[in-house]
N, C-alpha and C. Protein backbone atom coordinates (compact mmCIF):
# COMPACT_ATOMS: atom_id res chain seq x y z
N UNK A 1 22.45 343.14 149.69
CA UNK A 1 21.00 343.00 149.80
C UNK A 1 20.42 342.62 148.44
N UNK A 2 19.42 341.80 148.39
CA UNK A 2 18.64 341.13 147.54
C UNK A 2 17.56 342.07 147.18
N UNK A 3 18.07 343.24 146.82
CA UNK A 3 16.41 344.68 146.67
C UNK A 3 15.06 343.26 146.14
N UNK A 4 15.25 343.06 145.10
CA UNK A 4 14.04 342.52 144.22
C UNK A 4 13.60 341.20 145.05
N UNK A 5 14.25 340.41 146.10
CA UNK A 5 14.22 339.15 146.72
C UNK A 5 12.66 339.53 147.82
N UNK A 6 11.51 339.03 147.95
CA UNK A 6 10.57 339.19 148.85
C UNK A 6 10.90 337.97 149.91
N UNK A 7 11.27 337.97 150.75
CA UNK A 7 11.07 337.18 151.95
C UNK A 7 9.74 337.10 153.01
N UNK A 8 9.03 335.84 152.63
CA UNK A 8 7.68 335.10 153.03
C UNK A 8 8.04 334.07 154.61
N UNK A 9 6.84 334.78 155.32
CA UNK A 9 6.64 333.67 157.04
C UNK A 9 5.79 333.25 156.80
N UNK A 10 5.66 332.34 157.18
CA UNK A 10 4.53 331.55 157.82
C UNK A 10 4.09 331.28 158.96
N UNK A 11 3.31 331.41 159.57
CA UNK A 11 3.62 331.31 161.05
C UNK A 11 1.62 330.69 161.47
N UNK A 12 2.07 330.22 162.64
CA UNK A 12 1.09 329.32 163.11
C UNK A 12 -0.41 330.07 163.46
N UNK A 13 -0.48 330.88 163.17
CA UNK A 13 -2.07 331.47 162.79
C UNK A 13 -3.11 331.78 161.99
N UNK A 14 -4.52 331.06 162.08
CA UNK A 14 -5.71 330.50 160.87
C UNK A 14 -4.89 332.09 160.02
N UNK A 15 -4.82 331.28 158.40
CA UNK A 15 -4.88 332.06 157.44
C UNK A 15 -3.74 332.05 156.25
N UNK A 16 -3.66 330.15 156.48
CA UNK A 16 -2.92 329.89 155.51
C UNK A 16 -2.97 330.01 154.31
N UNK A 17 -4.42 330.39 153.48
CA UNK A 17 -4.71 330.87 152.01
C UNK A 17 -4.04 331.86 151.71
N UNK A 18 -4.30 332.76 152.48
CA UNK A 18 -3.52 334.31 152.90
C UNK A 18 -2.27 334.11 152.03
N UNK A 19 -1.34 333.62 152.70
CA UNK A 19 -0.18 333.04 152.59
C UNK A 19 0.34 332.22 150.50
N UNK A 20 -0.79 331.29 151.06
CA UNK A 20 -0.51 330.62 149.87
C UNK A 20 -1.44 331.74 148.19
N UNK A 21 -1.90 332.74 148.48
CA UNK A 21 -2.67 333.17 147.62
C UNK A 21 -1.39 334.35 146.85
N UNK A 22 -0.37 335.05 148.31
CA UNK A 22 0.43 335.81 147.96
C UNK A 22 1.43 335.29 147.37
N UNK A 23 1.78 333.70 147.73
CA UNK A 23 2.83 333.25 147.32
C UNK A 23 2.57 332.97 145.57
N UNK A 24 1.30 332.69 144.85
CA UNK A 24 0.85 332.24 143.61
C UNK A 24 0.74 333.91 143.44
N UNK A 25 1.10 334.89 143.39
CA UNK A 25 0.85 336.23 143.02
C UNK A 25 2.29 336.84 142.84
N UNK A 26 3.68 336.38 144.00
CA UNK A 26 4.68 337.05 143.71
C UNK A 26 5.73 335.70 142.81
N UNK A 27 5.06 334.83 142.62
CA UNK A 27 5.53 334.10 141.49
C UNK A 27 5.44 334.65 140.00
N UNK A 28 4.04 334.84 140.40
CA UNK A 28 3.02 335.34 138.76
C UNK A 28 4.20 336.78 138.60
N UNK A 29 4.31 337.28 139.19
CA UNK A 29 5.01 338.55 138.87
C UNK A 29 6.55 338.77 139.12
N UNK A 30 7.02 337.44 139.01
CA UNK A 30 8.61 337.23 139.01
C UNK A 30 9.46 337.67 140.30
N UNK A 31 9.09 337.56 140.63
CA UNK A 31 10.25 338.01 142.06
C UNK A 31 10.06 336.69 142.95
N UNK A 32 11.97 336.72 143.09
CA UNK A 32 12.28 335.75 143.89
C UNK A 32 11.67 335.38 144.98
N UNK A 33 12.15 334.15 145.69
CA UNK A 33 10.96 334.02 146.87
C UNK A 33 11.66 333.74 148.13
N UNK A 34 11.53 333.58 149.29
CA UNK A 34 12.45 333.03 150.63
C UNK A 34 11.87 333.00 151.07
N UNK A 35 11.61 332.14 151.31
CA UNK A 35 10.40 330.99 152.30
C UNK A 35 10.62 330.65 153.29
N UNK A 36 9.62 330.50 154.66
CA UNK A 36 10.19 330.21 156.27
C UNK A 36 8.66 329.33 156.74
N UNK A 37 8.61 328.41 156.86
CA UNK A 37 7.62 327.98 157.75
C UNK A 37 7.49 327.64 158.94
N UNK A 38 7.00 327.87 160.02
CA UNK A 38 6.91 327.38 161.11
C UNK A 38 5.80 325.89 161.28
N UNK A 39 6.69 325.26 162.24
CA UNK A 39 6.18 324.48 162.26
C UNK A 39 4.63 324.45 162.75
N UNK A 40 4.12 324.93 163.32
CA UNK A 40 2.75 325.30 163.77
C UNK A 40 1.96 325.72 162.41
N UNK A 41 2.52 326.32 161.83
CA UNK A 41 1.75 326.98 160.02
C UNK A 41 2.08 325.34 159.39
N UNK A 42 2.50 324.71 159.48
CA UNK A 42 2.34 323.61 158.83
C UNK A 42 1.47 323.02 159.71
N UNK A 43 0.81 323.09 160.62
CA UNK A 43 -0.10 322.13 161.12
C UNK A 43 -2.09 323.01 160.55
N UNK A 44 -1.31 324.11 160.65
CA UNK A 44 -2.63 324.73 160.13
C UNK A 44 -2.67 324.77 158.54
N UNK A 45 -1.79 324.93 157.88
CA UNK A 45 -1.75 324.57 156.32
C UNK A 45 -2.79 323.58 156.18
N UNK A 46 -1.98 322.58 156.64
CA UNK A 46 -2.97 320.82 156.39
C UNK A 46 -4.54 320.93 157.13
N UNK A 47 -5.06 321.27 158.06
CA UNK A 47 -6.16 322.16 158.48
C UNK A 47 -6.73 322.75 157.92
N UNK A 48 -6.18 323.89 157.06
CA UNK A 48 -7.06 324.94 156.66
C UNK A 48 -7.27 324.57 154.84
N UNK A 49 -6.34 324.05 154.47
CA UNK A 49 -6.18 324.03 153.22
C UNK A 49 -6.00 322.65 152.20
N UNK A 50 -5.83 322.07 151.08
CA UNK A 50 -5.75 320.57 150.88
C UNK A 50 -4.37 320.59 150.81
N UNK A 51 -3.06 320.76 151.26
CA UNK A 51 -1.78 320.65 151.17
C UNK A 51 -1.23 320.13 152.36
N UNK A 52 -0.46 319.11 152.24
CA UNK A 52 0.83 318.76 153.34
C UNK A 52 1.81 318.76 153.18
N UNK A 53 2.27 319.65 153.62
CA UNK A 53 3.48 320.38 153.56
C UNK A 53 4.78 318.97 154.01
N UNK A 54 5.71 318.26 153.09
CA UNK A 54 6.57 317.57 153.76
C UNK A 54 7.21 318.76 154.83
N UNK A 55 8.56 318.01 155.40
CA UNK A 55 9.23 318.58 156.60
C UNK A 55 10.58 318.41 155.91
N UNK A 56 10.80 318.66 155.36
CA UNK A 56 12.56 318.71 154.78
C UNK A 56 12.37 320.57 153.74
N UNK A 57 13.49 321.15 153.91
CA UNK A 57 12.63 322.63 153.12
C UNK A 57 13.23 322.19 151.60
N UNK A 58 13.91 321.14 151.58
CA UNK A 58 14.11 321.06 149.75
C UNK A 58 12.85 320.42 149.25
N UNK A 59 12.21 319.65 149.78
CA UNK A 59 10.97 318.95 149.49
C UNK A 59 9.71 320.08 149.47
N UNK A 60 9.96 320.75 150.81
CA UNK A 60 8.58 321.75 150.23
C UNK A 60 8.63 323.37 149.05
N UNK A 61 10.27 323.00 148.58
CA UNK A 61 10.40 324.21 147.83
C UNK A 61 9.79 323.61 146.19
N UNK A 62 10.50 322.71 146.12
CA UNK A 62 9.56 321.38 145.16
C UNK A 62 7.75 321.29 144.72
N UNK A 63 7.74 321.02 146.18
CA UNK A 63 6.12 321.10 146.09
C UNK A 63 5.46 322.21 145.62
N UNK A 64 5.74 323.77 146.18
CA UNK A 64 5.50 324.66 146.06
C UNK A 64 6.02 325.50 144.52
N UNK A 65 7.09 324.62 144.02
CA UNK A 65 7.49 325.51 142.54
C UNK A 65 6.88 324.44 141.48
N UNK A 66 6.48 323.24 141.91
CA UNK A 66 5.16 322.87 140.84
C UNK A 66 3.62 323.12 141.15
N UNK A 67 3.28 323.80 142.36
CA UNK A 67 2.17 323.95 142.40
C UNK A 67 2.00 325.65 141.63
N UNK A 68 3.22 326.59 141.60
CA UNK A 68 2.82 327.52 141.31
C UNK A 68 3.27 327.87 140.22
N UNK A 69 3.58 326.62 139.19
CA UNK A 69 4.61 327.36 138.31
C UNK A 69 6.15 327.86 138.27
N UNK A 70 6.68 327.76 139.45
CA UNK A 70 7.79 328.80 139.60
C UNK A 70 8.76 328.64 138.59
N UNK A 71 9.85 329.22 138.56
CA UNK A 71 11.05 329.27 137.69
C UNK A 71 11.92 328.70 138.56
N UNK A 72 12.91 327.59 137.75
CA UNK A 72 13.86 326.85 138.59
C UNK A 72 14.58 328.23 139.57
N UNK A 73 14.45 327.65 141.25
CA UNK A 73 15.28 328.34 141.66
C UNK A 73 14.45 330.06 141.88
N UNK A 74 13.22 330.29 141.63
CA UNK A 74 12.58 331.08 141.80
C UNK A 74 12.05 331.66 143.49
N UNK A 75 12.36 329.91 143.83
CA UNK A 75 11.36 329.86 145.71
C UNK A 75 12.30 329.35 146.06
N UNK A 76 13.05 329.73 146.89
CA UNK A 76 13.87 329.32 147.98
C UNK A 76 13.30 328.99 149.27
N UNK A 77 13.25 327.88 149.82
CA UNK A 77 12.34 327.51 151.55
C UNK A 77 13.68 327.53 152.32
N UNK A 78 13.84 327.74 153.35
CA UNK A 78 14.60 328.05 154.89
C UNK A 78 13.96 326.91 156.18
N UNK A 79 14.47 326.25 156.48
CA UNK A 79 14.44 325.86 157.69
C UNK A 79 14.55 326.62 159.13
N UNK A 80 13.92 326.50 160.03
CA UNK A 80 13.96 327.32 161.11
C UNK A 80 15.78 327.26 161.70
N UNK A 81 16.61 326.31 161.70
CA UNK A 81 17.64 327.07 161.91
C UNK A 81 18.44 326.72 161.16
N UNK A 82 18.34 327.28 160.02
CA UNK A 82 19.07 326.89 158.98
C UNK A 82 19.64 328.41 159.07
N UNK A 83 20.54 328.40 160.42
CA UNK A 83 21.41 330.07 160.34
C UNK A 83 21.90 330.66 159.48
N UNK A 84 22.60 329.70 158.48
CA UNK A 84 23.50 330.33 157.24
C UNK A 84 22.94 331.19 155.80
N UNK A 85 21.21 330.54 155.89
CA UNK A 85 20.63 331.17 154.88
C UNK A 85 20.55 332.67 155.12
N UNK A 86 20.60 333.60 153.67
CA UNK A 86 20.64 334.80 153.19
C UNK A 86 20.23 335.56 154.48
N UNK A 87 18.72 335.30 155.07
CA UNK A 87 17.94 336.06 155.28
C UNK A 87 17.83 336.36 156.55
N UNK A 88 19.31 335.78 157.10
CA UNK A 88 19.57 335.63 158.50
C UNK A 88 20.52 337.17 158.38
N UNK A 89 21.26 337.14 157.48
CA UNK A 89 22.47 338.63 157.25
C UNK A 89 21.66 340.16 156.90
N UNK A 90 22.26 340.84 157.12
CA UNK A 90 21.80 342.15 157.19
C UNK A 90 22.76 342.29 155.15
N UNK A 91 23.85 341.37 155.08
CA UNK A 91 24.27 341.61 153.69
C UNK A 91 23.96 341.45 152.91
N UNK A 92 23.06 340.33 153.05
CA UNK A 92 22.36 339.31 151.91
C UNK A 92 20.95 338.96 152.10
N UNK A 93 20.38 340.01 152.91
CA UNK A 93 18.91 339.39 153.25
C UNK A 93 18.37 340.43 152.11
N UNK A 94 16.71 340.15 151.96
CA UNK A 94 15.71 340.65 151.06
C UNK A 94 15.29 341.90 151.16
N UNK A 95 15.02 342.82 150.31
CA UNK A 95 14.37 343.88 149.97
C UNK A 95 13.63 344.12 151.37
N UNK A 96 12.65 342.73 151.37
CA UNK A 96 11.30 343.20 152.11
C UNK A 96 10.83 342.00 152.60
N UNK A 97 10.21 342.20 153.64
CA UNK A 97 9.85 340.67 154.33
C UNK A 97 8.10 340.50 154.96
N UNK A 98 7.03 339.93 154.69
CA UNK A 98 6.06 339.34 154.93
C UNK A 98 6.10 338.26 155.91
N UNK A 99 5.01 338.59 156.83
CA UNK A 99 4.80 337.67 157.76
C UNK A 99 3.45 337.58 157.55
N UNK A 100 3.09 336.26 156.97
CA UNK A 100 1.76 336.27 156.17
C UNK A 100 1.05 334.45 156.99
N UNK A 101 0.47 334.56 157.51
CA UNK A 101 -0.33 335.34 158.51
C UNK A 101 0.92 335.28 159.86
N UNK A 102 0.59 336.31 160.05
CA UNK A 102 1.46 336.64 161.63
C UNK A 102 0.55 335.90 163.08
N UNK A 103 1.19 335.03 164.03
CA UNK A 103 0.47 335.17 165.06
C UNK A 103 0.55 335.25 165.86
N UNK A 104 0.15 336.02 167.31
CA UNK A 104 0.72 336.76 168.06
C UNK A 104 2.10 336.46 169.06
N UNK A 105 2.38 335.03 168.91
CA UNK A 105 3.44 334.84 169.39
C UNK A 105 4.88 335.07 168.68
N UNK A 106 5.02 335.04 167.18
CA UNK A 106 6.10 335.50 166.49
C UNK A 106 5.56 337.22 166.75
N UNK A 107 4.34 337.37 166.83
CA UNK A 107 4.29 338.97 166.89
C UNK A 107 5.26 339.45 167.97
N UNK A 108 4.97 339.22 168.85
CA UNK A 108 5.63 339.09 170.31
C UNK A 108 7.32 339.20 170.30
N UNK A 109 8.02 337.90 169.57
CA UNK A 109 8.90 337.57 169.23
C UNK A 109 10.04 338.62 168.70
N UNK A 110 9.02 339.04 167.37
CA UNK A 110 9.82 340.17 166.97
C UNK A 110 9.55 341.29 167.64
N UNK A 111 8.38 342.27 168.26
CA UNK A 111 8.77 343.26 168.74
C UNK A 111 9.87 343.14 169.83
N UNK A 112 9.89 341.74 170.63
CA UNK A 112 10.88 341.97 171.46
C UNK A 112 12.44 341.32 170.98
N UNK A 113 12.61 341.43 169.99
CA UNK A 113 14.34 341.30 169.45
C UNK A 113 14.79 340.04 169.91
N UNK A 114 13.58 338.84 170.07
CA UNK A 114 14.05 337.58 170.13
C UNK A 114 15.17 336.80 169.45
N UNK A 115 14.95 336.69 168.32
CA UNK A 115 15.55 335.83 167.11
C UNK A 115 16.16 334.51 167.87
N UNK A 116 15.17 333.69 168.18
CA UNK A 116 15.13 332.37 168.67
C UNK A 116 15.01 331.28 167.39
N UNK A 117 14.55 331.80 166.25
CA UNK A 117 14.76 330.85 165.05
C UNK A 117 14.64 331.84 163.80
N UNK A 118 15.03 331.41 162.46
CA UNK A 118 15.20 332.32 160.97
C UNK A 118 13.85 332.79 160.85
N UNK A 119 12.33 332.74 161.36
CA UNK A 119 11.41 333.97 161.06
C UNK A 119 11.92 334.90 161.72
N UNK A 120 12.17 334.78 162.93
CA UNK A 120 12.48 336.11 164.21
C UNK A 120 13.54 336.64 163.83
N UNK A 121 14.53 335.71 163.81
CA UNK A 121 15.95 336.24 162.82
C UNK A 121 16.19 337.53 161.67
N UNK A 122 15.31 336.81 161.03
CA UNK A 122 14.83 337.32 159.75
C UNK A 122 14.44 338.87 159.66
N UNK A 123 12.91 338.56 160.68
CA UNK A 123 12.34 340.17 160.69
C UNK A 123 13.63 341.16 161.49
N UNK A 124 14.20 340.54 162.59
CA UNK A 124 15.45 341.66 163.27
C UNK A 124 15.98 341.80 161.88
N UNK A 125 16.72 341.34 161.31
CA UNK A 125 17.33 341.99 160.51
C UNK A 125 16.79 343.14 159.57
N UNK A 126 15.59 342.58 159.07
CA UNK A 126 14.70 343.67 158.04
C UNK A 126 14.67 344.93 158.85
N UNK A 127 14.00 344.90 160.26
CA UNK A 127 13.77 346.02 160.99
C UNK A 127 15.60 346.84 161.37
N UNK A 128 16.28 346.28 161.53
CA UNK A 128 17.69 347.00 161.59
C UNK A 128 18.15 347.60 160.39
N UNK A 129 18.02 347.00 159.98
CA UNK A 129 18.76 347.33 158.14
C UNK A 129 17.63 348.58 157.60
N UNK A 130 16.22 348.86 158.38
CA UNK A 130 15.47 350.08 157.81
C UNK A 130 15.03 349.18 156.45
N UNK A 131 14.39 348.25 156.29
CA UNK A 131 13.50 347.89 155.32
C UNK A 131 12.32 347.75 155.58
N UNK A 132 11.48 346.64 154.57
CA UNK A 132 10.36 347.06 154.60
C UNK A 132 9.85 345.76 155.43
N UNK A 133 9.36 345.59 156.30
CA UNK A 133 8.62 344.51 156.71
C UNK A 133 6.74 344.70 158.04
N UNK A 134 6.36 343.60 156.62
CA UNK A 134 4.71 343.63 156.90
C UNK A 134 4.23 342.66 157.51
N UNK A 135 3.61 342.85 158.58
CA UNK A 135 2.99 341.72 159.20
C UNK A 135 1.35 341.64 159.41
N UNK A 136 0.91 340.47 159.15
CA UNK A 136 -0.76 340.04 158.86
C UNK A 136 -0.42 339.51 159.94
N UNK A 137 -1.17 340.17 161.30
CA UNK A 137 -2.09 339.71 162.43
C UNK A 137 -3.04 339.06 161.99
N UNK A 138 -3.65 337.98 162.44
CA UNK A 138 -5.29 337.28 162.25
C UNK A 138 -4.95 336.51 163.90
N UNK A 139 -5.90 337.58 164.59
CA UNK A 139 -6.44 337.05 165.74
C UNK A 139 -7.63 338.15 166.45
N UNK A 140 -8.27 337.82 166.96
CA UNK A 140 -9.61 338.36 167.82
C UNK A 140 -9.97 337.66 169.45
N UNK A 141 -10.50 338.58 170.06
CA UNK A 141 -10.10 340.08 170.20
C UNK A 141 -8.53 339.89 170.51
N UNK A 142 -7.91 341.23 170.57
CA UNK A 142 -7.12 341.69 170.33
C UNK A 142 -6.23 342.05 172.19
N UNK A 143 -5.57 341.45 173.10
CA UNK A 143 -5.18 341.58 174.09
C UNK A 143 -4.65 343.42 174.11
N UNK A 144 -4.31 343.78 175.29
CA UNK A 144 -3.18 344.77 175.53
C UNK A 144 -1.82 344.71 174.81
N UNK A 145 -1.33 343.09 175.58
CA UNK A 145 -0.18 342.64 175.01
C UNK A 145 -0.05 342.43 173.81
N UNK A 146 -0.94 342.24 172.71
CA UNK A 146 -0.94 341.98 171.22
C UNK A 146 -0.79 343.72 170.63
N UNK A 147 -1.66 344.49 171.49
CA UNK A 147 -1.76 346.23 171.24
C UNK A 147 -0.68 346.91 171.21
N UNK A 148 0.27 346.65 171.83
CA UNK A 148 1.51 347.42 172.52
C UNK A 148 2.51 347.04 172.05
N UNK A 149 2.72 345.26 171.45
CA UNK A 149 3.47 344.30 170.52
C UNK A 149 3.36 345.24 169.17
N UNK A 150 2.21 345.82 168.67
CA UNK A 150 2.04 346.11 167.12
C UNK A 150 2.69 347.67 167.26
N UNK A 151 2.02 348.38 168.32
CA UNK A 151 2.90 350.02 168.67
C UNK A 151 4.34 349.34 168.66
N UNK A 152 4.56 348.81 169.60
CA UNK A 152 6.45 348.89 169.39
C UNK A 152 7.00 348.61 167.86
N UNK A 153 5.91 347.89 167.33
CA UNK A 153 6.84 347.66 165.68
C UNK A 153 6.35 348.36 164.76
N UNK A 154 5.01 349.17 164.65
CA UNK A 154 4.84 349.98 164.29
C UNK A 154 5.67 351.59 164.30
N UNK A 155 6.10 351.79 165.94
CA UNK A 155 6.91 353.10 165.57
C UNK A 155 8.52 352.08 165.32
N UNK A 156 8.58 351.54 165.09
CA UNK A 156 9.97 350.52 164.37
C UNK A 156 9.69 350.72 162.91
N UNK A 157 8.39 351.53 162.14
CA UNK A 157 8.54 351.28 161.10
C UNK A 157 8.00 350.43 159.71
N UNK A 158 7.78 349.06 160.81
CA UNK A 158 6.81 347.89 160.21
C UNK A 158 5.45 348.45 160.16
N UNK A 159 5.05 347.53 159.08
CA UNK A 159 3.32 347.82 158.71
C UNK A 159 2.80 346.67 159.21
N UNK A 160 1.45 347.07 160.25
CA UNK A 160 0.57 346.39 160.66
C UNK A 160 -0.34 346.48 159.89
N UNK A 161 -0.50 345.32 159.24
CA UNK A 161 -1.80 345.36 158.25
C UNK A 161 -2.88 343.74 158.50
N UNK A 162 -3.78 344.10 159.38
CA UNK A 162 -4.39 342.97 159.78
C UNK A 162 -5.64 342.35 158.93
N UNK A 163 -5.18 340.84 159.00
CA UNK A 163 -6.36 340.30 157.98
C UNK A 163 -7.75 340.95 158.29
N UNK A 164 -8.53 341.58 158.00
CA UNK A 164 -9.82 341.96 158.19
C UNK A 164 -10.16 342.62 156.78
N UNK A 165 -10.50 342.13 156.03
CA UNK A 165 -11.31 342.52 155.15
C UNK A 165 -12.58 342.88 154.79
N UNK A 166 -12.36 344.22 153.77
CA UNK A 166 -13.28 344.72 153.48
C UNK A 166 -14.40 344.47 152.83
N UNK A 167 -15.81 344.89 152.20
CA UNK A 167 -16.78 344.27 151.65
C UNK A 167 -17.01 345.08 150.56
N UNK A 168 -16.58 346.29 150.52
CA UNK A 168 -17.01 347.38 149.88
C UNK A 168 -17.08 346.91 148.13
N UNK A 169 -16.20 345.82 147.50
CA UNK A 169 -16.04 345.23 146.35
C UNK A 169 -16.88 344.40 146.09
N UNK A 170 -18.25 344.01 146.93
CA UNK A 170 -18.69 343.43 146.97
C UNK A 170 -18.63 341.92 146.59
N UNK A 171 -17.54 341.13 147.79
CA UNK A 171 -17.11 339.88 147.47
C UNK A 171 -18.42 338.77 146.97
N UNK A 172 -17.84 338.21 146.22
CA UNK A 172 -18.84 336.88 146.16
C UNK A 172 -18.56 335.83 146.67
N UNK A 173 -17.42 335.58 147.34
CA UNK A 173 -17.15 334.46 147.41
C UNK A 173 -15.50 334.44 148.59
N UNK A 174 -15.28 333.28 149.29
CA UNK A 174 -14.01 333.56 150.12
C UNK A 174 -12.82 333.82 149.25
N UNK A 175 -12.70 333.27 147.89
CA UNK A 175 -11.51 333.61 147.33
C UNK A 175 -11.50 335.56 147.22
N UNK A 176 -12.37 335.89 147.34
CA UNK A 176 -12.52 337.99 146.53
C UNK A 176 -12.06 338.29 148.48
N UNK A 177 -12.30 337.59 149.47
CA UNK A 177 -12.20 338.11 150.79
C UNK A 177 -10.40 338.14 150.60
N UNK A 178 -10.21 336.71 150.44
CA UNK A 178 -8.46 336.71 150.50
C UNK A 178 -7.81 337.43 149.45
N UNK A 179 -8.09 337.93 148.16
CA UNK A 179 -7.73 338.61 147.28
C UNK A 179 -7.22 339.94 148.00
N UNK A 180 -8.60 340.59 148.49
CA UNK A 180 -8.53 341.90 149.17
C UNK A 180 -7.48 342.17 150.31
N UNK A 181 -7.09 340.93 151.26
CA UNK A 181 -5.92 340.99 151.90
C UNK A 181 -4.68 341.09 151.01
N UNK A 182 -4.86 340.39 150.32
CA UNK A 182 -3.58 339.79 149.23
C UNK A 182 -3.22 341.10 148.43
N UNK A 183 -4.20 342.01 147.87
CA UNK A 183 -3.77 342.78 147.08
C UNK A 183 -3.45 343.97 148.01
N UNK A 184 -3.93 344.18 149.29
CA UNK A 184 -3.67 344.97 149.92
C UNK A 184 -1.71 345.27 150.59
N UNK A 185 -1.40 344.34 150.51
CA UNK A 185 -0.10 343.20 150.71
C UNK A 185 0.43 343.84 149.89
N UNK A 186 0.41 343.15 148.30
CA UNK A 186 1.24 343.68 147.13
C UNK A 186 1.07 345.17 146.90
N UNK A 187 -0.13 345.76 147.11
CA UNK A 187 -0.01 347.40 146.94
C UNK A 187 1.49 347.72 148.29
N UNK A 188 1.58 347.77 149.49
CA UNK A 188 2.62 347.96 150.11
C UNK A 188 3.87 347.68 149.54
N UNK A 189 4.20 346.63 148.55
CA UNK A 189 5.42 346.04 147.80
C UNK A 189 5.32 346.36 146.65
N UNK A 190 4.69 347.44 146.18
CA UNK A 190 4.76 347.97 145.15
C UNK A 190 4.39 347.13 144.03
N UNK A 191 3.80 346.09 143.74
CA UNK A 191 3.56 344.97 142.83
C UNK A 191 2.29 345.42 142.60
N UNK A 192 2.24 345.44 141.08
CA UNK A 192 1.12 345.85 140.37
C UNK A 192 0.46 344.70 140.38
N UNK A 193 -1.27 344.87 140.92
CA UNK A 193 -1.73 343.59 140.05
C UNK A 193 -3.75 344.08 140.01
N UNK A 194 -4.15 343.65 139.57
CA UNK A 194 -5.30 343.53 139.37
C UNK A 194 -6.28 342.43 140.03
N UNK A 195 -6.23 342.16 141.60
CA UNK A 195 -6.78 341.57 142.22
C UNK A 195 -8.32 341.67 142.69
N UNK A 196 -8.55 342.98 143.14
CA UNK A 196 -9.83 343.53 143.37
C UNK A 196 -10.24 344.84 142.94
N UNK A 197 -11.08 345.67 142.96
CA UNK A 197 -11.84 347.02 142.75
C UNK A 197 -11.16 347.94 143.85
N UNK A 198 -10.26 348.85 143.57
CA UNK A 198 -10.50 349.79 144.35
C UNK A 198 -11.37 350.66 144.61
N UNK A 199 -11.62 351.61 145.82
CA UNK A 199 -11.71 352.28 146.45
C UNK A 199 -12.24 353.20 145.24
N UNK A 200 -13.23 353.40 145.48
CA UNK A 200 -14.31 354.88 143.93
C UNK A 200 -13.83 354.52 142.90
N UNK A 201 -13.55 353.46 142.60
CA UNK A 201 -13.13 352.53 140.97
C UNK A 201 -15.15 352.61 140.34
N UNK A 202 -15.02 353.42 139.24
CA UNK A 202 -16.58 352.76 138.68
C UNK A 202 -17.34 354.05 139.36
N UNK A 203 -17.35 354.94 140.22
CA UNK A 203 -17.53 356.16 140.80
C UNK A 203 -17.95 357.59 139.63
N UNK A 204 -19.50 357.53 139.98
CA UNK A 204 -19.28 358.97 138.54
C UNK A 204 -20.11 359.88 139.21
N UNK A 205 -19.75 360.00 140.85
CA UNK A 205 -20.73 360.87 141.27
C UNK A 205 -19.48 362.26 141.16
């Protein structure tokens, strides 16, 4: 196992900043990367954000380690069945795995022990092996079937931590909204950072 290795989804639901805000944060703070996009998160990437993602994963590991700085070999990208990569093994897969933004159909996927391609793959393994894996829901309202999807992986262990952010920091702006997801993220992975105000930060009652 790769303890220090973070393994990153992508998956086809609004909240590709999400995504790309954590990915410029666990660069900034050195830890390796393993990257998975779905093809649907690449249609919303280019949608939501100014990036087009090529379709080859050596080309978008490229793109992504000059947009963020990385260290040669820092971001590793995965193809959906690119079986042989790390993060498919229970020997060689990551510390901890993010599904940033999750949407309810990989939600689905993994509570039910699909592994129809390397995200689904991926999370079975994290969830067998007893690691850590977090998934960002962003969808409204919220079905039965989406309710009962998050209980089954919740008592599995996984953290449901859904994009909905707070105000209490008083955002100014959409970047302080995605921060507050983002840092909420890295507090679970133990990654120090200084993204937003906590919680009675500045407090002298």
């Amino acid at each position: 196992m790769q303890r220090d290795t973070i393994a990153i989804a992508i998956t086809g639901a609004s909240g590709a900043p999400y995504a790309l805000r954590l990915l410029e944060c666990l660069v900034t703070a050195g830890r390796p990367i393993q990257l998975m996009i779905s093809a649907a998160a690449q249609v919303v990437m280019a949608t939501e954000t100014d990036l087009q993602l090529p379709t080859r994963p050596e080309a978008v590991a490229e793109l992504l380690t000059e947009r963020f700085a990385a260290a040669p070999g820092q971001l590793r990208v995965f193809g959906p069945r690119q079986w042989m990569a790390p993060v498919a093994s229970g020997s060689s897969g990551p510390g901890a795995m993010v599904i940033v933004p999750c949407s309810t159909g990989t939600l689905s996927a993994v509570a039910l022990g699909a592994s129809d391609n390397l995200i689904e793959r991926a999370a079975d393994v994290v969830l067998k092996e007893r690691r850590q894996l977090i998934l960002v829901p962003r969808e409204t309202p919220l079905s039965a079937i989406h309710l009962e999807h998050m209980l089954t992986l919740a008592r599995l262990g996984a953290v449901i931590l859904p994009a909905a952010p707070g105000f209490y920091h008083r955002p100014e702006g959409i970047g302080d909204l995605i921060d507050f997801i983002v840092a909420r993220i890295l507090d679970h992975l133990d990654i120090p950072h200084t993204l937003t105000a906590r919680w009675g930060d500045g407090y002298g009652g």
